[in-house]
Protein backbone atom coordinates (compact mmCIF):
# COMPACT_ATOMS: atom_id res chain seq x y z
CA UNK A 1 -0.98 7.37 13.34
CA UNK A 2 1.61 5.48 15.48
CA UNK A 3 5.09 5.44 15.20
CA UNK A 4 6.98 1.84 15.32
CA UNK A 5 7.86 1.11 18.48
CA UNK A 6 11.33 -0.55 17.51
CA UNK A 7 9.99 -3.95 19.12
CA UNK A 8 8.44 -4.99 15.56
CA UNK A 9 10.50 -5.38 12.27
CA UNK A 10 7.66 -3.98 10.17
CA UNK A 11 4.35 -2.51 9.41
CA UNK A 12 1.49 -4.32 6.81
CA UNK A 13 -1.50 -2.08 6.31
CA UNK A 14 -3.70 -4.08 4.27
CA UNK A 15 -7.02 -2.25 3.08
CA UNK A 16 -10.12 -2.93 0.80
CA UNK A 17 -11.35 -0.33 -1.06
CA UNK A 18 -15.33 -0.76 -2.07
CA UNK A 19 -16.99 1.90 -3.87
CA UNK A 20 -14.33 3.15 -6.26
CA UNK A 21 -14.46 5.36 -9.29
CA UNK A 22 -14.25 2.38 -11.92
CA UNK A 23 -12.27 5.28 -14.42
CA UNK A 24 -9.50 5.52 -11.78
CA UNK A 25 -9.24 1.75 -10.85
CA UNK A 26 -8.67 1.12 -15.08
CA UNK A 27 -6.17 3.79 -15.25
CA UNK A 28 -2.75 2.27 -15.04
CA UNK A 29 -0.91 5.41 -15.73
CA UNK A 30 -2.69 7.48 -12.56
CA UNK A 31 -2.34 4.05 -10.29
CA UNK A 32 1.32 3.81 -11.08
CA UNK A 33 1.81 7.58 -10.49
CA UNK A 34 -0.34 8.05 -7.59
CA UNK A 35 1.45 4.52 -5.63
CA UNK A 36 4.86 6.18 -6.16
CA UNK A 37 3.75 9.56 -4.52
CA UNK A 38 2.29 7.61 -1.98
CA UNK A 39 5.59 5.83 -1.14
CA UNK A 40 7.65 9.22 -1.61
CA UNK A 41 5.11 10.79 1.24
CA UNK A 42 5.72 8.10 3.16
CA UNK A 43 9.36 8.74 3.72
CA UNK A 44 10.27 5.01 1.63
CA UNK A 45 13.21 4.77 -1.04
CA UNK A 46 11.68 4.13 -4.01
CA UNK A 47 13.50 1.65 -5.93
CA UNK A 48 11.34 0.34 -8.99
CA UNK A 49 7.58 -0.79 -10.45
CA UNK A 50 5.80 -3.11 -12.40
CA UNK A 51 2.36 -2.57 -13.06
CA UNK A 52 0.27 -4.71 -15.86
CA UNK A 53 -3.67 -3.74 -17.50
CA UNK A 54 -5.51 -6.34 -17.70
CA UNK A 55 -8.06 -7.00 -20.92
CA UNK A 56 -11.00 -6.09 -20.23
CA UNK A 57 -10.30 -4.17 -17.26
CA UNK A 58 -8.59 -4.51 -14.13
CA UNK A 59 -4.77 -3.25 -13.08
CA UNK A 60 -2.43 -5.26 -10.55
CA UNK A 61 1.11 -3.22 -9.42
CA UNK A 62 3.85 -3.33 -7.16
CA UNK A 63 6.23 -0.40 -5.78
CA UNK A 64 9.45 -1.83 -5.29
CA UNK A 65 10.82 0.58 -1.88
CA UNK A 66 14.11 -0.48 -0.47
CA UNK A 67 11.77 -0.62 3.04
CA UNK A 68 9.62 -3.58 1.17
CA UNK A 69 6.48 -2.58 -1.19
CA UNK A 70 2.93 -1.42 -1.83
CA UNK A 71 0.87 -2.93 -3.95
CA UNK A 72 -2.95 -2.83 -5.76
CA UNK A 73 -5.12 -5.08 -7.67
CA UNK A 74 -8.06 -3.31 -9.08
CA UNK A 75 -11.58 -4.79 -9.96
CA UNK A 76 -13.24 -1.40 -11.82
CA UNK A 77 -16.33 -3.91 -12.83
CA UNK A 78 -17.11 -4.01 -8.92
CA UNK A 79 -15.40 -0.66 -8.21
CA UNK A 80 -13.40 -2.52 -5.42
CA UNK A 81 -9.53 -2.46 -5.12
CA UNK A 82 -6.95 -4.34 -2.67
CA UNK A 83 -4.42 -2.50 -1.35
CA UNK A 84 -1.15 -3.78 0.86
CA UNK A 85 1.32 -1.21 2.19
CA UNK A 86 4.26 -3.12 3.84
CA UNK A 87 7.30 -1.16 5.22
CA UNK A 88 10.08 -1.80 7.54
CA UNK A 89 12.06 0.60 9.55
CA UNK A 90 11.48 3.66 11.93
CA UNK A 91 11.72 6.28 9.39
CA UNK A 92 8.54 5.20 7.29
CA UNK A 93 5.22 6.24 8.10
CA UNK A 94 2.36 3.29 5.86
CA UNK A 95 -0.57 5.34 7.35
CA UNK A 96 0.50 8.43 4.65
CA UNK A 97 0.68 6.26 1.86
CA UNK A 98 -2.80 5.17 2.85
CA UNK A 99 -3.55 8.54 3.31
CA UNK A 100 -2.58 9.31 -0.53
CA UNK A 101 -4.42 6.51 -1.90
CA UNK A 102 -7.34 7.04 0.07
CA UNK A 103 -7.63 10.66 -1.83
CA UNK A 104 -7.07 9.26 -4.82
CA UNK A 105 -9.44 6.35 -5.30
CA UNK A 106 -12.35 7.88 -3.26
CA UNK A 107 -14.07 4.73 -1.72
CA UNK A 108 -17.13 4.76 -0.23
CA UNK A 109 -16.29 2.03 1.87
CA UNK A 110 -12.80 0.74 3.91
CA UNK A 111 -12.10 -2.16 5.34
CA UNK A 112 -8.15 -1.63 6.97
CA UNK A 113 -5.66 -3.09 9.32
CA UNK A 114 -2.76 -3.31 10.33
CA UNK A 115 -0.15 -5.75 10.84
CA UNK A 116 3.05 -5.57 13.03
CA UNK A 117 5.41 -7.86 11.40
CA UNK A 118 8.13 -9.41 13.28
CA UNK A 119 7.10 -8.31 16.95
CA UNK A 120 9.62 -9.21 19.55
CA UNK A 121 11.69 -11.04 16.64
CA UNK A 122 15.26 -9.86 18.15
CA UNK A 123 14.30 -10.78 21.88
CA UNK A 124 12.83 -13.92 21.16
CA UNK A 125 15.97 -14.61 18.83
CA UNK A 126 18.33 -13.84 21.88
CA UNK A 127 16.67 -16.17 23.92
């Protein structure tokens, strides 16, 4: 887990979660808990949330952090979910939210990376 280096503006971790519990990727009340722990651990300000169940099945939510967001859609019928962890600022740490959710959803398969958002920006601005 790397810390930013200063020369980016922000971090995107942006993960695919294959093998989920279908139970946990229907529940909107443990997604909306567990994404809010997950920003708290990661150091953001959490600022609001909006979260929607979908008929049959399926949950989509967003954690509003004053450092930018996470968010999930969640396909329980394929036991897959699509995660994005975006945060700006030095103090933040993505790669614990991940962390959280990780625990949480228990897939058997991860596909992750990471973005570094505005690399450079300031210099390049200056120029």
């Amino acid at each position: 887990m790397e810390v930013m280096t200063g020369r980016e503006l922000g971090r995107h971790i942006i993960a695919e979660f294959i093998g989920c519990p279908p139970s946990v990727l229907d529940d909107i009340e443990v997604l909306k808990e567990e994404l809010v722990k997950a920003a708290e651990i990661a150091g953001a300000t959490v600022l609001g949330d909006a979260f929607h169940k979908f008929k049959p099945y399926g949950v989509t939510g967003v954690v509003i952090v004053g450092e930018s967001h996470l968010s999930i859609h969640t396909w329980p019928e394929y036991g897959y979910a699509a995660l994005d962890i975006f945060t700006c600022g030095n103090h933040v740490d993505p790669w614990k939210a991940y962390e959280v959710l990780k625990e949480v959803l228990k897939p058997k398969y991860v596909s992750v990376m990471e973005l570094r958002r505005g690399v450079d920006v300031g210099i390049r601005n200056r120029q």
